[in-house]
N, C-alpha and C. Protein backbone atom coordinates (compact mmCIF):
# COMPACT_ATOMS: atom_id res chain seq x y z
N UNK A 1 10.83 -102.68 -12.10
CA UNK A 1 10.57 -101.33 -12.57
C UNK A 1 9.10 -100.98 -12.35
N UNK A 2 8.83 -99.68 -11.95
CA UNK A 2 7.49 -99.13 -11.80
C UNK A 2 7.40 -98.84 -13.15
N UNK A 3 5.75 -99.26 -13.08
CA UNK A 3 4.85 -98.90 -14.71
C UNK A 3 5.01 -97.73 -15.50
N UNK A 4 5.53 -96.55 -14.99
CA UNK A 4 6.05 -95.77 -16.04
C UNK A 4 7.47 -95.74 -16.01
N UNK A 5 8.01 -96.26 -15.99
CA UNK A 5 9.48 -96.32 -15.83
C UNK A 5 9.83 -96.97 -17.27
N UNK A 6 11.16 -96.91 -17.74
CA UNK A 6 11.34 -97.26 -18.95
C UNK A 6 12.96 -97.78 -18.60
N UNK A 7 13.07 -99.24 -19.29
CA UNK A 7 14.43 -99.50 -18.90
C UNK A 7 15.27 -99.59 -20.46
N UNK A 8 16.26 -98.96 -20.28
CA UNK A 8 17.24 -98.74 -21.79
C UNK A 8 18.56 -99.53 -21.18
N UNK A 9 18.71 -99.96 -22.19
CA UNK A 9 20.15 -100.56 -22.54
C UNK A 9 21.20 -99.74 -23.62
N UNK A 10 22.56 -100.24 -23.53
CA UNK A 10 23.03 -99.59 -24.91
C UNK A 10 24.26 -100.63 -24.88
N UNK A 11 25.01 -100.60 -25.53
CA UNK A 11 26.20 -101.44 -26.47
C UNK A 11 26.88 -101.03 -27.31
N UNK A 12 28.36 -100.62 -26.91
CA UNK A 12 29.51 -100.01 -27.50
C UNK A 12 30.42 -101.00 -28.04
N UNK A 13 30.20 -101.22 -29.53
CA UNK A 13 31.28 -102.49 -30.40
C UNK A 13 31.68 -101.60 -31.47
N UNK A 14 33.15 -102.47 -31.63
CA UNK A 14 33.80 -101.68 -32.79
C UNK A 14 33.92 -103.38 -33.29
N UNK A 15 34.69 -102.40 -35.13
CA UNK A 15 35.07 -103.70 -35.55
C UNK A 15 36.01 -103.08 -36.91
N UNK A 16 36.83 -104.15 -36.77
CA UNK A 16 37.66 -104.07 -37.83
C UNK A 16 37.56 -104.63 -39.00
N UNK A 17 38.36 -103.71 -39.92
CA UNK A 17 37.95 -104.07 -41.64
C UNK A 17 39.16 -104.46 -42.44
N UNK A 18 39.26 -105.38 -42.91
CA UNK A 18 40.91 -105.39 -43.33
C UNK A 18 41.37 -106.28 -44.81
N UNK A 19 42.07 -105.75 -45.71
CA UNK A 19 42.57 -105.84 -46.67
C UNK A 19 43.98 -105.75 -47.32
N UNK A 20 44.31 -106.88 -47.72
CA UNK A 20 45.93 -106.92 -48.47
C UNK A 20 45.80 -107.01 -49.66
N UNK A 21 46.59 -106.05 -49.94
CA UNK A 21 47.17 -105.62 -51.37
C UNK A 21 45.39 -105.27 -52.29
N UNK A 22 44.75 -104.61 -51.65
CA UNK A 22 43.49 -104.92 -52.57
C UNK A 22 42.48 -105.61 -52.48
N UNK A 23 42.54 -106.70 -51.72
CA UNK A 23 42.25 -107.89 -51.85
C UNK A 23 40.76 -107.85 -51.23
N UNK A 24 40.29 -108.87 -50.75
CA UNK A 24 38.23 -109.08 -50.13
C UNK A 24 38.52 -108.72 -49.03
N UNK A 25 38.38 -107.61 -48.36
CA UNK A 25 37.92 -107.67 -47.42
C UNK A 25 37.49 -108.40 -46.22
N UNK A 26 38.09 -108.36 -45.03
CA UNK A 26 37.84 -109.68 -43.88
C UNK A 26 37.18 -108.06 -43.02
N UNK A 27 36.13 -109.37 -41.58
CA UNK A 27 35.90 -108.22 -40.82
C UNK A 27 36.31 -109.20 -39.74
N UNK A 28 37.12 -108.25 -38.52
CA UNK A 28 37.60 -108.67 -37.29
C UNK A 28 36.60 -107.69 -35.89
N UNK A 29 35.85 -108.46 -35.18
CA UNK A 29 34.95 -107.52 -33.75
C UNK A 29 36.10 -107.49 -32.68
N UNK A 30 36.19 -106.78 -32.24
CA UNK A 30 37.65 -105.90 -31.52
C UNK A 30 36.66 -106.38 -30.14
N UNK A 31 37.62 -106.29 -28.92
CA UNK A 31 37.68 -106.05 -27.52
C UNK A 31 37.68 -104.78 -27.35
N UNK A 32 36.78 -104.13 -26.48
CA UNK A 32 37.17 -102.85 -25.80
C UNK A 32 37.25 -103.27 -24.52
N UNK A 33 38.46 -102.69 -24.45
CA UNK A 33 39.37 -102.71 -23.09
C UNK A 33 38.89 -102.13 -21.86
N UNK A 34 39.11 -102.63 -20.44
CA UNK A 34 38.63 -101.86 -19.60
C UNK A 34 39.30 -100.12 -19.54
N UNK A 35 40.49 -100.25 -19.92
CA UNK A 35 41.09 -99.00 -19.79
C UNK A 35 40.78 -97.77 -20.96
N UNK A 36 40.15 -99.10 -22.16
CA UNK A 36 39.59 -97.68 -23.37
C UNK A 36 38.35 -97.49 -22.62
N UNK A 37 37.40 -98.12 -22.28
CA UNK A 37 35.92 -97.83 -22.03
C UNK A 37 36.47 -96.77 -20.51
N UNK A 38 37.11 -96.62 -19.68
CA UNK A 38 37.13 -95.78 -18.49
C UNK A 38 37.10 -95.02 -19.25
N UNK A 39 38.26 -94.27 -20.19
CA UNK A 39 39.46 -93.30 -21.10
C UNK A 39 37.97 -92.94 -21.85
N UNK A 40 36.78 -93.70 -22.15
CA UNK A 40 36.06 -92.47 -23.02
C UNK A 40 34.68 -92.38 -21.69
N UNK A 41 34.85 -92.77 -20.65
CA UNK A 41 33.97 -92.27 -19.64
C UNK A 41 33.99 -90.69 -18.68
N UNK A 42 36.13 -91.40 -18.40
CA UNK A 42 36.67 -90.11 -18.19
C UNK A 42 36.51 -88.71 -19.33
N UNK A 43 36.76 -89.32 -20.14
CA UNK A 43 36.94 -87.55 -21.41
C UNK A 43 35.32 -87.70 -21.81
N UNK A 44 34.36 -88.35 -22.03
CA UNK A 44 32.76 -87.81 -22.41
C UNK A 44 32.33 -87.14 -21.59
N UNK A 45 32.21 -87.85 -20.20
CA UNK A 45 31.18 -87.44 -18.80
C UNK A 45 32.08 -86.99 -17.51
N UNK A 46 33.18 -87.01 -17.90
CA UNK A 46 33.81 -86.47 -16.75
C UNK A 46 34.64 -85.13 -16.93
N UNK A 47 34.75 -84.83 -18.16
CA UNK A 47 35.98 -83.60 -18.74
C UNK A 47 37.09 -84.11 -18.82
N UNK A 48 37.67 -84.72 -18.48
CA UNK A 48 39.09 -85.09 -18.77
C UNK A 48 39.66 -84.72 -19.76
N UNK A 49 40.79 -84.32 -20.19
CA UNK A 49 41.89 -84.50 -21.63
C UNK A 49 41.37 -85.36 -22.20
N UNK A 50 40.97 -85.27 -23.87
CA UNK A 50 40.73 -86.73 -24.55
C UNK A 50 42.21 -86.13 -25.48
N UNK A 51 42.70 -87.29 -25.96
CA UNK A 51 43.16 -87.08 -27.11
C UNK A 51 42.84 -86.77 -28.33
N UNK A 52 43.26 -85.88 -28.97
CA UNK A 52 42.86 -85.41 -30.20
C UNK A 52 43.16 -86.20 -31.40
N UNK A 53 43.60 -87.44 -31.01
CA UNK A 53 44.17 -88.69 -32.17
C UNK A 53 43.97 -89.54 -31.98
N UNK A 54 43.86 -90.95 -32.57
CA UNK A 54 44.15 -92.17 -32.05
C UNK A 54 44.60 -93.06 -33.52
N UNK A 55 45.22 -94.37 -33.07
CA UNK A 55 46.71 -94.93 -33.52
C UNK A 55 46.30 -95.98 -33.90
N UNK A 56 46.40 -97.40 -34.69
CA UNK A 56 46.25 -98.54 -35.03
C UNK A 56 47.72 -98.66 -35.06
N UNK A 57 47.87 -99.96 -34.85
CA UNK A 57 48.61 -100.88 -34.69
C UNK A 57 49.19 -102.48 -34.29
N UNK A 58 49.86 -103.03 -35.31
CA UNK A 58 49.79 -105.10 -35.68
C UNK A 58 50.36 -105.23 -34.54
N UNK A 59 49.93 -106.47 -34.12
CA UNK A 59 50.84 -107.07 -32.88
C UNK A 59 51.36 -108.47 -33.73
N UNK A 60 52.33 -109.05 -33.12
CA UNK A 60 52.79 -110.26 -33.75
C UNK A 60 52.81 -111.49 -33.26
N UNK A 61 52.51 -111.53 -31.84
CA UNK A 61 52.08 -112.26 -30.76
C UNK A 61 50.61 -113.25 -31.01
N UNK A 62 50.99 -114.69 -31.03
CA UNK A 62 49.33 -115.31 -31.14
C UNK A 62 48.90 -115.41 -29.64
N UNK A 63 48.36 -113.95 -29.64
CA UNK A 63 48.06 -113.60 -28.03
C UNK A 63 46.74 -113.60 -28.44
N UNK A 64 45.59 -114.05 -27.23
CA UNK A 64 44.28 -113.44 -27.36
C UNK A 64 43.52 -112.44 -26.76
N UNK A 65 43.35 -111.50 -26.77
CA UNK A 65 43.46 -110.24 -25.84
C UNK A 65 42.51 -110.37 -24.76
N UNK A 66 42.81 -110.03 -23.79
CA UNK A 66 41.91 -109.58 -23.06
C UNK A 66 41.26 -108.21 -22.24
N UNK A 67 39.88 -108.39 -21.38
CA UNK A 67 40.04 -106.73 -21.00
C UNK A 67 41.02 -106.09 -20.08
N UNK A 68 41.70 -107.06 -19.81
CA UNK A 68 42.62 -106.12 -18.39
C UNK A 68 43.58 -105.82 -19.34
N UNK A 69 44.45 -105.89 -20.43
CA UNK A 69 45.21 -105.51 -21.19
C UNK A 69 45.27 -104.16 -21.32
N UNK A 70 46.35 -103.23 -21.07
CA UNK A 70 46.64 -101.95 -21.29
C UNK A 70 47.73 -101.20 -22.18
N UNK A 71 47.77 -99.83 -22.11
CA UNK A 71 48.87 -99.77 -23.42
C UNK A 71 50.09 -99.57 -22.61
N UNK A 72 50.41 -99.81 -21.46
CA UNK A 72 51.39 -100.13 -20.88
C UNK A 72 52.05 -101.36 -20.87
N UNK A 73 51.28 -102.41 -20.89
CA UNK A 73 51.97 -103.70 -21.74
C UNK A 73 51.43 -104.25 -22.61
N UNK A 74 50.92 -103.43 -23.56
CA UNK A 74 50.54 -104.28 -25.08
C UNK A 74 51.65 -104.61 -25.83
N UNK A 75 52.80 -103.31 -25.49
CA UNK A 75 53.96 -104.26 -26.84
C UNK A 75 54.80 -105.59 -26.28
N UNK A 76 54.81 -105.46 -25.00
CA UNK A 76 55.43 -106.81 -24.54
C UNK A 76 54.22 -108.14 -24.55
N UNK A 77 53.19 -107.65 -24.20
CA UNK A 77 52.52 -108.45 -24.31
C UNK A 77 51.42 -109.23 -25.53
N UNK A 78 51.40 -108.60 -26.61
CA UNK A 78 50.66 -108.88 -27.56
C UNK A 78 52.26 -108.95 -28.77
N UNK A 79 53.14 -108.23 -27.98
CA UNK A 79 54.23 -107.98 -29.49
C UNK A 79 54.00 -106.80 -30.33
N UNK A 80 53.72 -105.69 -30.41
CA UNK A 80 53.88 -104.63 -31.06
C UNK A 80 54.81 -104.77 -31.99
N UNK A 81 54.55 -104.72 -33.29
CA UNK A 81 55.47 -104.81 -34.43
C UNK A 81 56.15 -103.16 -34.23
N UNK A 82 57.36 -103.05 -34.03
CA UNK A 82 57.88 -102.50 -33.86
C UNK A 82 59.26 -102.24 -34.86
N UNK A 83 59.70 -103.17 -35.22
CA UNK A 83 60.64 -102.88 -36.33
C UNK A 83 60.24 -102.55 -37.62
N UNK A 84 60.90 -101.42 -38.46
CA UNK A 84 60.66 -100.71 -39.38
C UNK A 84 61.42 -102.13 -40.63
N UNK A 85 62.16 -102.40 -40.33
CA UNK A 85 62.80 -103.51 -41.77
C UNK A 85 62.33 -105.32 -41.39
N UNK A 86 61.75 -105.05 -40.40
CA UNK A 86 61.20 -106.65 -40.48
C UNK A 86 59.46 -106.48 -39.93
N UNK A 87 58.99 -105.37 -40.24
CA UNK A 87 57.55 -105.06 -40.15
C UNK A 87 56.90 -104.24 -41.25
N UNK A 88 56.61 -103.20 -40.75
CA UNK A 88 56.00 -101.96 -41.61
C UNK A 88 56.62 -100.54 -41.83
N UNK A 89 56.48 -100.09 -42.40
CA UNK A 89 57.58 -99.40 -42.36
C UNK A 89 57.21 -97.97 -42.63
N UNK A 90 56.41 -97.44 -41.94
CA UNK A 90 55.89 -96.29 -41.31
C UNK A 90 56.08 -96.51 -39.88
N UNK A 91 56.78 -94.93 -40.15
CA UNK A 91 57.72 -94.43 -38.89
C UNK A 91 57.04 -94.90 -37.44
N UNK A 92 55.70 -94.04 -37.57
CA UNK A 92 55.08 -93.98 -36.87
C UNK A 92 53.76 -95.00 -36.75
N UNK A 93 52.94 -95.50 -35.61
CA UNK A 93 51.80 -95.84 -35.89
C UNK A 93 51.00 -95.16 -36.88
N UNK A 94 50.46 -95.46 -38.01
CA UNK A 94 49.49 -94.98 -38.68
C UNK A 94 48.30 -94.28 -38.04
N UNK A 95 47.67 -93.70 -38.51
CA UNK A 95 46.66 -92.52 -37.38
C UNK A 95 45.56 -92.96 -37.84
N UNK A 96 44.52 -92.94 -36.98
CA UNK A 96 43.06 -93.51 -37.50
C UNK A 96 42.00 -92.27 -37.99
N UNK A 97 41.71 -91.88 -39.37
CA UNK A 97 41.22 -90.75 -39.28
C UNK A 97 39.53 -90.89 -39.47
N UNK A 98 38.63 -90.87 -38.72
CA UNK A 98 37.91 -90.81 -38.76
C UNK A 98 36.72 -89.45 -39.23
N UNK A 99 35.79 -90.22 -40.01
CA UNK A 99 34.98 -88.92 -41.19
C UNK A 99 33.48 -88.24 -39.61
N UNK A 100 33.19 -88.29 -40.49
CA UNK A 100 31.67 -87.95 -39.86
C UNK A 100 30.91 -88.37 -39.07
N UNK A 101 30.60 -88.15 -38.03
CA UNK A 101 29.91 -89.11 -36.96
C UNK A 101 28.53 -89.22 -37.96
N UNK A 102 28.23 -90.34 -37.95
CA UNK A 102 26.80 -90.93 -39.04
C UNK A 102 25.75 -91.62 -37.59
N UNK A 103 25.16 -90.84 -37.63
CA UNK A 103 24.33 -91.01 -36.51
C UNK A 103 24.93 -91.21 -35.02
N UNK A 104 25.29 -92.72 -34.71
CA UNK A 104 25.95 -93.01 -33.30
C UNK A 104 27.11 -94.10 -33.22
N UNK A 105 27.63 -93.76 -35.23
CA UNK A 105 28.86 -94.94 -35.59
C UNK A 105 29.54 -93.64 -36.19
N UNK A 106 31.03 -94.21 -35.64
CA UNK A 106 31.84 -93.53 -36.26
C UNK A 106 33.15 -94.35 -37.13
N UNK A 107 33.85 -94.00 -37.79
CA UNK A 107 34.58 -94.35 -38.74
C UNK A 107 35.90 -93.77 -39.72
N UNK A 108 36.56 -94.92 -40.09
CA UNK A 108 37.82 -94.64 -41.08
C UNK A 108 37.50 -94.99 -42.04
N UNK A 109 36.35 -95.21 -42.86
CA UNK A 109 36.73 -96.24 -43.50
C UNK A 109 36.52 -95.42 -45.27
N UNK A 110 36.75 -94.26 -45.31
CA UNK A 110 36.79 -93.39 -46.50
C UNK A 110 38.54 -93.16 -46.11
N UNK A 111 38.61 -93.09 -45.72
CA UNK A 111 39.90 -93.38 -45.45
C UNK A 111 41.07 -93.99 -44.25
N UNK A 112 41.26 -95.13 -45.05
CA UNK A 112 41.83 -96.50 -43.55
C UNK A 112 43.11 -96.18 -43.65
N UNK A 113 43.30 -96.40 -42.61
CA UNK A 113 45.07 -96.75 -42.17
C UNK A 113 46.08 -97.74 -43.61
N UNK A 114 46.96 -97.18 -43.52
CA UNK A 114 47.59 -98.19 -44.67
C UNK A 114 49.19 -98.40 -44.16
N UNK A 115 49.20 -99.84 -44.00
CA UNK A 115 50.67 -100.10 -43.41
C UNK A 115 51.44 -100.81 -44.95
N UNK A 116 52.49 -100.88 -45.01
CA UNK A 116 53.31 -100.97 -45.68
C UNK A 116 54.66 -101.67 -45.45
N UNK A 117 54.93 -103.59 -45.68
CA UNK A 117 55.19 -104.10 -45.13
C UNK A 117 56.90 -104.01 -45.87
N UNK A 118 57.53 -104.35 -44.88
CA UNK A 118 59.49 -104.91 -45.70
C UNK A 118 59.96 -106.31 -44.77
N UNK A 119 59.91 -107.27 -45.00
CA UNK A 119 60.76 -108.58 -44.89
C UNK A 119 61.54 -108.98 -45.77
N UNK A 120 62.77 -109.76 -45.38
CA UNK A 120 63.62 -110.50 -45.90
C UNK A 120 62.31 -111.55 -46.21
N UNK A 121 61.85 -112.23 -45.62
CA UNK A 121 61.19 -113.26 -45.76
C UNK A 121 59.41 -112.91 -45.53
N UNK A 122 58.99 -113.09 -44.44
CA UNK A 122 57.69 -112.65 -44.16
C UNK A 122 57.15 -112.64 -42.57
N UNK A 123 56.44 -111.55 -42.23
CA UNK A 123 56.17 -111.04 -41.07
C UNK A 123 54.34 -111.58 -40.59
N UNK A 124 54.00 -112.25 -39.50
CA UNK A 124 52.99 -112.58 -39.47
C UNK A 124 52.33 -111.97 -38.31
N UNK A 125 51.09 -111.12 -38.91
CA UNK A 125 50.46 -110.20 -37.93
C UNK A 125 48.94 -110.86 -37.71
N UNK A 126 49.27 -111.24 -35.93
CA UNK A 126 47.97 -111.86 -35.41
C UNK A 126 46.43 -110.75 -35.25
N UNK A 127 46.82 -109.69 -35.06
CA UNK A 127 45.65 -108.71 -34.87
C UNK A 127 46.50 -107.16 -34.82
N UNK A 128 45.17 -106.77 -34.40
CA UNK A 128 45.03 -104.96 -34.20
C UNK A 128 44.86 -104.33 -33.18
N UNK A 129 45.52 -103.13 -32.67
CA UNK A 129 44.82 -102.38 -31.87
C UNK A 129 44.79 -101.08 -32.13
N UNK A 130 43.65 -100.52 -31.14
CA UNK A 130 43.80 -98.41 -31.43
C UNK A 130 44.06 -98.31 -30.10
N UNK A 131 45.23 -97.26 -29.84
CA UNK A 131 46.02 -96.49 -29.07
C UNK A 131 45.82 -95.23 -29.21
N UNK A 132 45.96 -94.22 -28.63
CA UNK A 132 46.20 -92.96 -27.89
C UNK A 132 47.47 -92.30 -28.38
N UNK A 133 48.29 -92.79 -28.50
CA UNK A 133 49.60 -92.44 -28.96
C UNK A 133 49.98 -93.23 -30.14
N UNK A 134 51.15 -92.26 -30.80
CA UNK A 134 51.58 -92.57 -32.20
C UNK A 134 52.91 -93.15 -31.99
N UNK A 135 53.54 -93.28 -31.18
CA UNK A 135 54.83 -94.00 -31.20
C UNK A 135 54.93 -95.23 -30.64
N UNK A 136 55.61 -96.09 -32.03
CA UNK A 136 55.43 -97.63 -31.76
C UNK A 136 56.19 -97.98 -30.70
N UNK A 137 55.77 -98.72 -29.77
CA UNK A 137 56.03 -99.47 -28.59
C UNK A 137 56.01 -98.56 -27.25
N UNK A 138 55.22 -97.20 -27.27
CA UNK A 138 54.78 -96.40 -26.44
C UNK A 138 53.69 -97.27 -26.03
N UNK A 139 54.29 -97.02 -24.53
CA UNK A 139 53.33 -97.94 -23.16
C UNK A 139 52.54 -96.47 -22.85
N UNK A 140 52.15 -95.06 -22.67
CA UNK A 140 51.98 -94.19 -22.07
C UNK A 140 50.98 -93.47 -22.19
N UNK A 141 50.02 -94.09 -23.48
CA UNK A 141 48.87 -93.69 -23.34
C UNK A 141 47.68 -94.36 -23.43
N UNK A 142 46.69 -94.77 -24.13
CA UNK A 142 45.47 -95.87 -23.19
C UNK A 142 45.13 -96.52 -24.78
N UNK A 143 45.15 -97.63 -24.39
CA UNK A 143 44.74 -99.09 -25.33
C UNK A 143 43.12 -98.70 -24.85
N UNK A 144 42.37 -98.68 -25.98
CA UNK A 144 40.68 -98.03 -26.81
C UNK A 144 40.59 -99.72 -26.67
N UNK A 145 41.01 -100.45 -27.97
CA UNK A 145 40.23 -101.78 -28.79
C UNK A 145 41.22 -102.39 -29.00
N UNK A 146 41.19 -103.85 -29.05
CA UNK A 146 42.15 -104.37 -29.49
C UNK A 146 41.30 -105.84 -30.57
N UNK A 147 41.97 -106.88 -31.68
CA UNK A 147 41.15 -107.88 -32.25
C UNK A 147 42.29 -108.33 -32.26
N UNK A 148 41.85 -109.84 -32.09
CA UNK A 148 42.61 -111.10 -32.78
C UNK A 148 42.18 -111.40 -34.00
N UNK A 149 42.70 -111.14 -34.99
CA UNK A 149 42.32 -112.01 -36.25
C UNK A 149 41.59 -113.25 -36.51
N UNK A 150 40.46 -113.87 -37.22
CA UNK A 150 40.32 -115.26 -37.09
C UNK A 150 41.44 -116.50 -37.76
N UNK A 151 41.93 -115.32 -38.40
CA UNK A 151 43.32 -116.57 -38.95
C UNK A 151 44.52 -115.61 -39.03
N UNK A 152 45.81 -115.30 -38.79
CA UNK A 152 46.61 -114.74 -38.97
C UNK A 152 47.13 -114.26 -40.35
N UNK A 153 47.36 -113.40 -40.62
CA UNK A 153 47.70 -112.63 -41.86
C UNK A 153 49.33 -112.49 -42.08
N UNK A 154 49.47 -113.96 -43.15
CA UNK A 154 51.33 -113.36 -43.23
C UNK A 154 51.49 -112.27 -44.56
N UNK A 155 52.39 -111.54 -44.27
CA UNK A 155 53.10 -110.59 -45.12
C UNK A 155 54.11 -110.77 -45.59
N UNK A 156 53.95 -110.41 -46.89
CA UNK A 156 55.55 -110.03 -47.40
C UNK A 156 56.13 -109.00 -47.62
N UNK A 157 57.07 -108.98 -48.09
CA UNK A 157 57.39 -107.47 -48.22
C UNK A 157 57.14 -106.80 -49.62
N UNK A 158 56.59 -105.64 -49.60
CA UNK A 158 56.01 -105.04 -50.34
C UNK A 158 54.33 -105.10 -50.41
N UNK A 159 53.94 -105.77 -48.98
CA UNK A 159 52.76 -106.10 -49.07
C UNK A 159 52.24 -104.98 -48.00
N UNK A 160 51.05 -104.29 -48.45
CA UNK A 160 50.15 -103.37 -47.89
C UNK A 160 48.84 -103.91 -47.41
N UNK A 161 48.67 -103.77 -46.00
CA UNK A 161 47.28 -103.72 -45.35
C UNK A 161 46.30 -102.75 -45.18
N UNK A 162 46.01 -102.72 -45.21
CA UNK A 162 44.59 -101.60 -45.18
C UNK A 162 43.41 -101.88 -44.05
N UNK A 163 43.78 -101.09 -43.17
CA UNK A 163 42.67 -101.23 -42.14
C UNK A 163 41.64 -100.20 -41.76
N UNK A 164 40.35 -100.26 -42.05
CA UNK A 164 39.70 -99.79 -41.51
C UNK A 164 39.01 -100.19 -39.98
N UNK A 165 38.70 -98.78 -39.03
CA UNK A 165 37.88 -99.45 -37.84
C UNK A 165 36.46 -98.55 -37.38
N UNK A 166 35.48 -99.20 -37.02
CA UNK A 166 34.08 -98.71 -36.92
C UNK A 166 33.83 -98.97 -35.29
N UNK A 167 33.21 -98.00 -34.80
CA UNK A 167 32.58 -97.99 -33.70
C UNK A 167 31.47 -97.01 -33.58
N UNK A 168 30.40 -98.13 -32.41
CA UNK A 168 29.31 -97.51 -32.72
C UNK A 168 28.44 -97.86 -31.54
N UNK A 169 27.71 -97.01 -30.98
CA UNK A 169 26.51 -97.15 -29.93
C UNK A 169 24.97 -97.42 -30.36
N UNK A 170 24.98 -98.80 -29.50
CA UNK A 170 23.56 -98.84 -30.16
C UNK A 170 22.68 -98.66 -29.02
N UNK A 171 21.20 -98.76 -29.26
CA UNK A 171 20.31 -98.55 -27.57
C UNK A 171 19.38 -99.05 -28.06
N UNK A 172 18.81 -99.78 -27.01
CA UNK A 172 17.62 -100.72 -27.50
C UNK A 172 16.63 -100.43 -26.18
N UNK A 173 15.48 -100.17 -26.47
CA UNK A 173 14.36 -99.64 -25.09
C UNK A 173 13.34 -100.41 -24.78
């Protein structure tokens, strides 16, 4: 670099927040996917369609994600909990609603996703992801983040998760 030149960096991490029945709080650092990081290159700096939503959702798979992973095969490939009587039992993916952009982090976490579990016995959810679309086991719109849990989370039924997720740009000069 020439002497007046200035070199910047920056770093886009999310991370997940997660709680049963109430309980302490765990935090999970998510993957962003090659296909979420294009999906907010395309809709920031390029115009593209962004979606006006985005989706969380358990996989059941002790898969470990990686970046080539897309939402075209996340439910085959990670397992998308997909059944309403041996998973969660909202219809739909839960919606991620995020408050106020707070400087260059944004967030759910005034109000997180809340899944709501039904087993005969118990359902064991390895991680998370945010999707583009609200319908469970929809391949058709773009996998953002995905986490593996550091230990898997079994459920029972009648048992509620609570997920919050944070993302945020940092820049260092």
């Amino acid at each position: 670099l020439r002497e007046n030149q200035m070199e910047s960096t920056g770093k886009l991490a999310g991370t997940y927040f997660l709680s049963v029945n109430g309980g302490a709080e765990e935090v999970s650092h998510n993957l962003l996917t090659n296909e979420g990081m294009a999906y907010m290159l395309e809709t920031s700096l390029k115009g593209s369609t962004a979606s006006p939503k985005f989706y969380l959702a358990p996989y059941t798979n002790n898969y470990t994600p990686t970046v080539t992973l897309t939402a075209a095969n996340f439910t085959a490939t990670a397992g998308e909990m997909v059944n309403q009587n041996e998973g969660y039992t909202e219809a739909k993916r839960p919606e991620w609603k995020p408050g106020t952009l707070n400087g260059t982090v944004l967030d759910n976490m005034a109000a997180k996703a809340e899944f709501t579990f039904k087993s005969a016995d118990s359902v064991t959810v390895y991680g998370m992801a945010l999707l583009t679309t609200p319908t469970k086991g929809d391949g058709t719109g773009k996998l953002i983040s995905i986490t593996k849990f550091s230990k898997p989370r079994v459920m029972y039924d009648g048992d509620v998760l609570n997920v919050g997720y944070r993302i945020g740009l940092t820049t260092a000069g």
